[in-house]
Protein backbone atom coordinates (compact mmCIF):
# COMPACT_ATOMS: atom_id res chain seq x y z
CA UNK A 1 -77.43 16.36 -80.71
CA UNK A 2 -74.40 16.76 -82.90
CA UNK A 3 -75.82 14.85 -85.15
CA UNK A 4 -78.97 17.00 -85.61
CA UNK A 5 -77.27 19.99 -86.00
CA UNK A 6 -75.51 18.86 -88.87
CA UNK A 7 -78.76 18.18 -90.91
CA UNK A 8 -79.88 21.63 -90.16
CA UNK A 9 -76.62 23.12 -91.27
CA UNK A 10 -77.01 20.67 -94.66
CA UNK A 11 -80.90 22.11 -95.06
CA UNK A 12 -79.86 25.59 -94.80
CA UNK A 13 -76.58 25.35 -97.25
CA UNK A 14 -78.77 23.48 -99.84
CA UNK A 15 -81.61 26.09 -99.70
CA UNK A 16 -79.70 28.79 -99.93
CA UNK A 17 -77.33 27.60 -103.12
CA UNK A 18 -77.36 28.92 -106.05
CA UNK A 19 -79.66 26.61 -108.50
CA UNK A 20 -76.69 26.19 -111.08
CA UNK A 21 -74.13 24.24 -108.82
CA UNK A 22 -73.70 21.28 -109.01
CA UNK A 23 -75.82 19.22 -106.34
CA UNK A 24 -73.15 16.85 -105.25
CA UNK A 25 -70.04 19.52 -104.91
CA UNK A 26 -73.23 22.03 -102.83
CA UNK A 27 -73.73 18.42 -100.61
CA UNK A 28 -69.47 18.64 -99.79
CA UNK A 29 -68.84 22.15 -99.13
CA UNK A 30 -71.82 22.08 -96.81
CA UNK A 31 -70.86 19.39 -95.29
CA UNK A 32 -67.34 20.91 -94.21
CA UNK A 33 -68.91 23.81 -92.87
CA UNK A 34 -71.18 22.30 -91.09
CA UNK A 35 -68.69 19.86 -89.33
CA UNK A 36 -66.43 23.38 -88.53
CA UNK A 37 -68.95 25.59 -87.22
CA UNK A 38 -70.01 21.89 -85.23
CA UNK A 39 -66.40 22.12 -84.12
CA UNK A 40 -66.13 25.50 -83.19
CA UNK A 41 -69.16 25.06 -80.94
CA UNK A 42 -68.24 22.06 -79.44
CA UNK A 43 -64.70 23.86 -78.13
CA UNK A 44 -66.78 27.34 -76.88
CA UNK A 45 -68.75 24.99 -74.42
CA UNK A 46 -65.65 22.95 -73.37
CA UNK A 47 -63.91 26.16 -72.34
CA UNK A 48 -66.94 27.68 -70.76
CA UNK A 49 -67.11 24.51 -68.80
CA UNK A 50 -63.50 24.82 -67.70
CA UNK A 51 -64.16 27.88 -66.56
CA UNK A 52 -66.75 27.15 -64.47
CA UNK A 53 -66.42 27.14 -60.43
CA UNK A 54 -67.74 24.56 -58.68
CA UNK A 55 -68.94 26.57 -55.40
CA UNK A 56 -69.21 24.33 -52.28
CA UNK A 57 -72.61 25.10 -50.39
CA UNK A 58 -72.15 27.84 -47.32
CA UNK A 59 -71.78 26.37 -43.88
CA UNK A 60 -73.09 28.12 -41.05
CA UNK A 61 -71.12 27.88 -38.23
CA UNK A 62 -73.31 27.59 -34.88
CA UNK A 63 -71.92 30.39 -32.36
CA UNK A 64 -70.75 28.46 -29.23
CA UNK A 65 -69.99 30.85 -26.00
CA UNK A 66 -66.32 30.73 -24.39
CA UNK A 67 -66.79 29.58 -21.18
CA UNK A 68 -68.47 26.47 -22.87
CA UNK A 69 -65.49 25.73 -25.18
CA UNK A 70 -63.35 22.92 -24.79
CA UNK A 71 -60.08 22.56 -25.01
CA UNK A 72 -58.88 19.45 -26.49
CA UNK A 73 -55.76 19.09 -25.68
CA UNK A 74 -53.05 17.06 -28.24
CA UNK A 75 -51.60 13.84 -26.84
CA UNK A 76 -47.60 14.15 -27.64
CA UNK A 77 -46.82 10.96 -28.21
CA UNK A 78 -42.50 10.27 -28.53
CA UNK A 79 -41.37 7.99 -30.61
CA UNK A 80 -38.17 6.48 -28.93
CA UNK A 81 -35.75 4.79 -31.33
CA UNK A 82 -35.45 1.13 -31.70
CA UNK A 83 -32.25 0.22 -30.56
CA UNK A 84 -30.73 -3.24 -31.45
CA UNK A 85 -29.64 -5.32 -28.09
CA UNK A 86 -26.84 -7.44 -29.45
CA UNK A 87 -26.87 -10.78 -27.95
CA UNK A 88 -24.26 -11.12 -25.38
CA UNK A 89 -22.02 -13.70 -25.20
CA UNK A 90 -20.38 -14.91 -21.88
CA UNK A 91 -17.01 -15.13 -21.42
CA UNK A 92 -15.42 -16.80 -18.44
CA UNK A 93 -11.79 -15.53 -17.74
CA UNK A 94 -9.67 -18.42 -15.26
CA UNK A 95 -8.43 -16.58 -12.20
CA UNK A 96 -5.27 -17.54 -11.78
CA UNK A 97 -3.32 -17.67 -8.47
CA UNK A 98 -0.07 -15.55 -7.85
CA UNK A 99 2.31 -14.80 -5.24
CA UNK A 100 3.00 -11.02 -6.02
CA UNK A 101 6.25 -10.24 -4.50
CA UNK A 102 7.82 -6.68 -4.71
CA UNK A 103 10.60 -5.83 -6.87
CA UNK A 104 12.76 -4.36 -4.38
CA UNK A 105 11.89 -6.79 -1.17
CA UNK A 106 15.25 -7.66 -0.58
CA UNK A 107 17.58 -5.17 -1.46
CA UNK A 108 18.39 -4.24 1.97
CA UNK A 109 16.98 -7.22 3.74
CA UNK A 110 18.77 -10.19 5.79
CA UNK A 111 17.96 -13.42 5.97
CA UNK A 112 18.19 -15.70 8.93
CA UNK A 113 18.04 -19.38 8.22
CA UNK A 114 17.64 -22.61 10.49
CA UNK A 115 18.47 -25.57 8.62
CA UNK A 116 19.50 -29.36 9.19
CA UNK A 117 22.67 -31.03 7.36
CA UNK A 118 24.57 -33.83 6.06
CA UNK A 119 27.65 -34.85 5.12
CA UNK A 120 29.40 -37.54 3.82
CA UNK A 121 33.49 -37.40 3.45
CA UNK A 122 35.41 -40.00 1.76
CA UNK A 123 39.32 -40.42 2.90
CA UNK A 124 41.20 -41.23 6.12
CA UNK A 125 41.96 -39.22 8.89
CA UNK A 126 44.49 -40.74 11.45
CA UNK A 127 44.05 -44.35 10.17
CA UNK A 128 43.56 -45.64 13.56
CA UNK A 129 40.26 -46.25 12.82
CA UNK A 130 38.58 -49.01 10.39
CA UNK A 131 36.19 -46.06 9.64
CA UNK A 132 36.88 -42.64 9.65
CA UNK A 133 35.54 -39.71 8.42
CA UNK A 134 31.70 -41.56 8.96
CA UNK A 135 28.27 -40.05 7.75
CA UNK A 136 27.32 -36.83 9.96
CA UNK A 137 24.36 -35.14 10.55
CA UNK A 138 23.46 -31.42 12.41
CA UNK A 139 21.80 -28.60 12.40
CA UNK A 140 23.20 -24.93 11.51
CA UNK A 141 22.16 -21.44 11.03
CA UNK A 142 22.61 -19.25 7.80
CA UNK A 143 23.02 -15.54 7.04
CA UNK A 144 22.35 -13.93 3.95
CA UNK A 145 22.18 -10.66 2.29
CA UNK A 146 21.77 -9.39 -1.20
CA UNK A 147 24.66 -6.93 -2.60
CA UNK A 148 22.58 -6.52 -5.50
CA UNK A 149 19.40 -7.77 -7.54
CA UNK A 150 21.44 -11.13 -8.73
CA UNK A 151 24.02 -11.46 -6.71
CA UNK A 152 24.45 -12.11 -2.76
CA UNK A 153 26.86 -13.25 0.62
CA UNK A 154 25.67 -16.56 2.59
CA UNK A 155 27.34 -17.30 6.04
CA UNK A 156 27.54 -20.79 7.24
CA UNK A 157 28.10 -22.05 10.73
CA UNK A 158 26.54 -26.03 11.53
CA UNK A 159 27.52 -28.47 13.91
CA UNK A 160 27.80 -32.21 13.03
CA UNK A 161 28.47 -35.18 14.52
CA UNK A 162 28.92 -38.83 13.30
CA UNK A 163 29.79 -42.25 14.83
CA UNK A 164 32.09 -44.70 13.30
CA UNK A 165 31.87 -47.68 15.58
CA UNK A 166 35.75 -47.27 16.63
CA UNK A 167 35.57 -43.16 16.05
CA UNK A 168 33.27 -40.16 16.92
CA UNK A 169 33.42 -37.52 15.06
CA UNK A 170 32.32 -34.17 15.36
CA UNK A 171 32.78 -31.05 13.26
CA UNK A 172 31.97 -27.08 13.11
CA UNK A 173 31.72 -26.04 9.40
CA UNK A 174 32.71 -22.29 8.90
CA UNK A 175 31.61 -21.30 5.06
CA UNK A 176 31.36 -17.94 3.60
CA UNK A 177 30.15 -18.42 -0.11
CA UNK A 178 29.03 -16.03 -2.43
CA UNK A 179 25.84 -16.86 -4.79
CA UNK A 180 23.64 -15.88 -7.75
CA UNK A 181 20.14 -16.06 -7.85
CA UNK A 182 18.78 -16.72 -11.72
CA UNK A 183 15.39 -15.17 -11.18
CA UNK A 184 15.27 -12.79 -8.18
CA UNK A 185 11.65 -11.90 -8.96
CA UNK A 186 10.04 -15.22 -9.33
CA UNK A 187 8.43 -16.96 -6.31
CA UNK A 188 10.78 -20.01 -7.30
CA UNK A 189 14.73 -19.05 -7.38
CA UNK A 190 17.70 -21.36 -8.27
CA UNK A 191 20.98 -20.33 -7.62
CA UNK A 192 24.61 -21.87 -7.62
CA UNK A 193 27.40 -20.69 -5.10
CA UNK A 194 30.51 -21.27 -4.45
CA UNK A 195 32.91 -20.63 -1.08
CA UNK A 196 35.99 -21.46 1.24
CA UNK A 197 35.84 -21.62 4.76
CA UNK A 198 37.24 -24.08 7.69
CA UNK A 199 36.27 -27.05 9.69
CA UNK A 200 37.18 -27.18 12.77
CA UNK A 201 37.19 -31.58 13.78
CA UNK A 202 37.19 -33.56 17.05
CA UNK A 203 37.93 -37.17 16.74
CA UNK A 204 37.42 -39.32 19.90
CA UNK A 205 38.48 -42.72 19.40
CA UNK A 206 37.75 -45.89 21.81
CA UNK A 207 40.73 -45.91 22.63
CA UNK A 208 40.70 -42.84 24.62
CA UNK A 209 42.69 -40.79 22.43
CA UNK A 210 41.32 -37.36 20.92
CA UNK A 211 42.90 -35.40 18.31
CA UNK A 212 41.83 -31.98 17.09
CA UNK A 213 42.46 -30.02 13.93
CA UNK A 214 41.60 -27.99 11.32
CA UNK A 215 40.28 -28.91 7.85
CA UNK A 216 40.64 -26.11 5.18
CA UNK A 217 37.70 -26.15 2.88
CA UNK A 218 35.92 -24.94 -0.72
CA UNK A 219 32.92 -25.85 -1.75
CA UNK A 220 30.97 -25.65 -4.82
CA UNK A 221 27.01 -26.34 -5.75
CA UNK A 222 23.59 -25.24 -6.40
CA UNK A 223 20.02 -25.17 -4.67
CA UNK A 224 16.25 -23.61 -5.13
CA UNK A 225 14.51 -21.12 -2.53
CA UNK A 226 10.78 -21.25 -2.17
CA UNK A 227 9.98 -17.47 -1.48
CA UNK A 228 6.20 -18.27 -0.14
CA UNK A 229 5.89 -14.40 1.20
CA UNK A 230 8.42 -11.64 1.21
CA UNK A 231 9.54 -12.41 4.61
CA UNK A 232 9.75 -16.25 4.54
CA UNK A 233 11.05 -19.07 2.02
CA UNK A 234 12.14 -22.51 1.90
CA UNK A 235 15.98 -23.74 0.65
CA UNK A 236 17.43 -26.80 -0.30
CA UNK A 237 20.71 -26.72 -0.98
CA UNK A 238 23.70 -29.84 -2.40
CA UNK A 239 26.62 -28.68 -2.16
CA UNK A 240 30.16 -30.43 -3.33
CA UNK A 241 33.64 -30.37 -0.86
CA UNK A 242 37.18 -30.21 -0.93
CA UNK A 243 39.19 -30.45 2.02
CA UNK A 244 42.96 -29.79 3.23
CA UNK A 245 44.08 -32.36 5.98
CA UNK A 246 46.53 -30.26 8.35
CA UNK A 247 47.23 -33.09 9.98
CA UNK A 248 50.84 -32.44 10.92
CA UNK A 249 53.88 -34.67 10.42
CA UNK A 250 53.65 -38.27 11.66
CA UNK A 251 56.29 -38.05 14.14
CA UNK A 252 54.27 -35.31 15.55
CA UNK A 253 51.15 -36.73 15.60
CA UNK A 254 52.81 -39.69 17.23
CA UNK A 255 54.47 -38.25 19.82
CA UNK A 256 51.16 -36.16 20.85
CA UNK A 257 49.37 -40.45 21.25
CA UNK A 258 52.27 -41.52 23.21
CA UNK A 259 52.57 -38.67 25.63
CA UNK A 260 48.81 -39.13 26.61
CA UNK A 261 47.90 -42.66 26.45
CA UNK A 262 51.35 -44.85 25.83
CA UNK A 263 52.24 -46.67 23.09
CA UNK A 264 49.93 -49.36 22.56
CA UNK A 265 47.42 -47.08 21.40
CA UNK A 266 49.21 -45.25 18.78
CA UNK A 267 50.34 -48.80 17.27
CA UNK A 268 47.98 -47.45 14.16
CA UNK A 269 49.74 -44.25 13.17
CA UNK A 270 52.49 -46.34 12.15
CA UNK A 271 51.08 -46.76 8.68
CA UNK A 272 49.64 -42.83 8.51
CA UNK A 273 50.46 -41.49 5.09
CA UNK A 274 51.10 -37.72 5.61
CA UNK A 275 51.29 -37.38 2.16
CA UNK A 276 47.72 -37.43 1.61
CA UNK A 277 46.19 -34.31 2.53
CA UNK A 278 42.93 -34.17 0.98
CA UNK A 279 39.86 -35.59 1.22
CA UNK A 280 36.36 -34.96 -0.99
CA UNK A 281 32.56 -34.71 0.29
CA UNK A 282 28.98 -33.87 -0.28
CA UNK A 283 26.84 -31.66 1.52
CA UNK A 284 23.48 -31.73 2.09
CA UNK A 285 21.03 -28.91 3.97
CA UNK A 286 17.58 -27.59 4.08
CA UNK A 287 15.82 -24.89 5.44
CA UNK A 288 13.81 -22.21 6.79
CA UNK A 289 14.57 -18.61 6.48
CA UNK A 290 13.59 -15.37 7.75
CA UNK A 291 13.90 -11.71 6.38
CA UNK A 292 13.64 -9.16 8.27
């Protein structure tokens, strides 16, 4: 179509030229028109065009009565959040087994203790005997009482009795030691000590001669309690001795033999040394004890 109209608008410029122009410039300037008023037509239509509504057909809507409407009703649907379950790992955690004991279990508790003992106790006695002073064994009871968290009184009193062959003898220990206990809290306690006391000795020879007297002692060592409960523990003690002879002068000690069983039988105390007054030991004991 475009192209049509610009041969009509060529027809018309050429017919109605002048006849003295020039028939190739009248061919040009027509042709410019034409191809503006082409232009100008072409742009009219576009904007009509834009212009232009595009009217969707009419829908009737059917009337529909309200007792036969439905009601649709809207599903909610919730949309939870997606929550990331770590993986768990397993972690095993050892029980371990423990004597809880309070802090303050003994500070105002006694302890009652049966225990057994031995001694051994180097030296001479009367030397009227090949062997004196031989291996005893006994049994005792202990006291003790803390003063405060560390420190504490023991009191000793054991019976022992040993037999020499020739001699039998038999002594009563009488200790009071003080001690100090490392770890007061812990189920197991060490503790060193140390103490004087007496023991109080029977000898009974074959012979038929006894002589008593008194030993004066210290004593000096260590041991470990086994606190099971608060109430009850185990001891083990070693414990190291030094004892005073008070023997008495010879002449004495004589006289006392002759007086009760005549001469023959005191022939040994002849050689007696009353010089030597002391004698060492060890001491061994174990036990029970009770607090209360």
């Amino acid at each position: 179509m475009k192209t049509k109209l610009t041969i009509l608008c060529t027809l018309v410029v050429a017919l109605a030229a002048p006849a003295g122009i020039n028939a190739a410039t009248t061919d040009a300037v027509a042709s410019e028109v034409a191809t503006k008023k082409i232009k100008r037509i072409l742009l009219k239509k576009k904007k009509v065009m834009v212009k232009k509504k595009v009217m969707a057909p009419h829908r009737v809507r059917r009337y529909v009565p309200s007792h036969r409407r439905r009601v649709v009703r809207r599903r909610v649907v919730v949309h939870r959040p997606v929550h990331v379950v770590p993986v768990r790992q397993t972690v095993v955690h050892r029980r371990v087994r423990r004597t809880v004991v309070s802090e303050s279990y003994d500070e105002n508790l006694l302890g009652v203790s049966l225990r057994a003992v031995g001694a051994t106790i180097q030296g001479e006695m009367l030397n009227m005997a090949a062997v004196e002073n031989p291996t005893m064994w006994g049994l005792g009871l202990q006291f003790r009482g803390k003063v405060s968290e560390h420190w504490g009184l023991e009191f000793g009193l054991d019976w022992m009795q040993g037999d020499g062959g020739e001699v039998v003898q038999t002594t009563v220990p009488l200790m009071l030691s003080a001690y100090y206990q490392f770890f007061p809290d812990s189920r197991f306690r060490p503790h060193i000590l140390a103490g004087v006391g007496a023991l109080f000795t029977k000898l009974e020879y074959d012979t038929g001669f006894r002589y008593d007297t008194v030993q004066f002692a210290g004593q000096v060592g260590g041991g470990l309690e086994l606190r099971l409960t608060d109430w009850f523990g185990l001891t083990a003690d070693l414990r190291f001795l030094g004892l005073y002879k008070n023997l008495g002068t010879q002449s004495s000690i004589e006289r006392e033999c002759i007086q009760s069983h005549g001469g023959s039988y005191c022939s040994g105390l002849q050689t007696l040394d009353t010089s030597d007054q002391w004698n060492i030991g060890t001491q061994f004991m174990a036990g029970a004890t009770l607090y209360f």
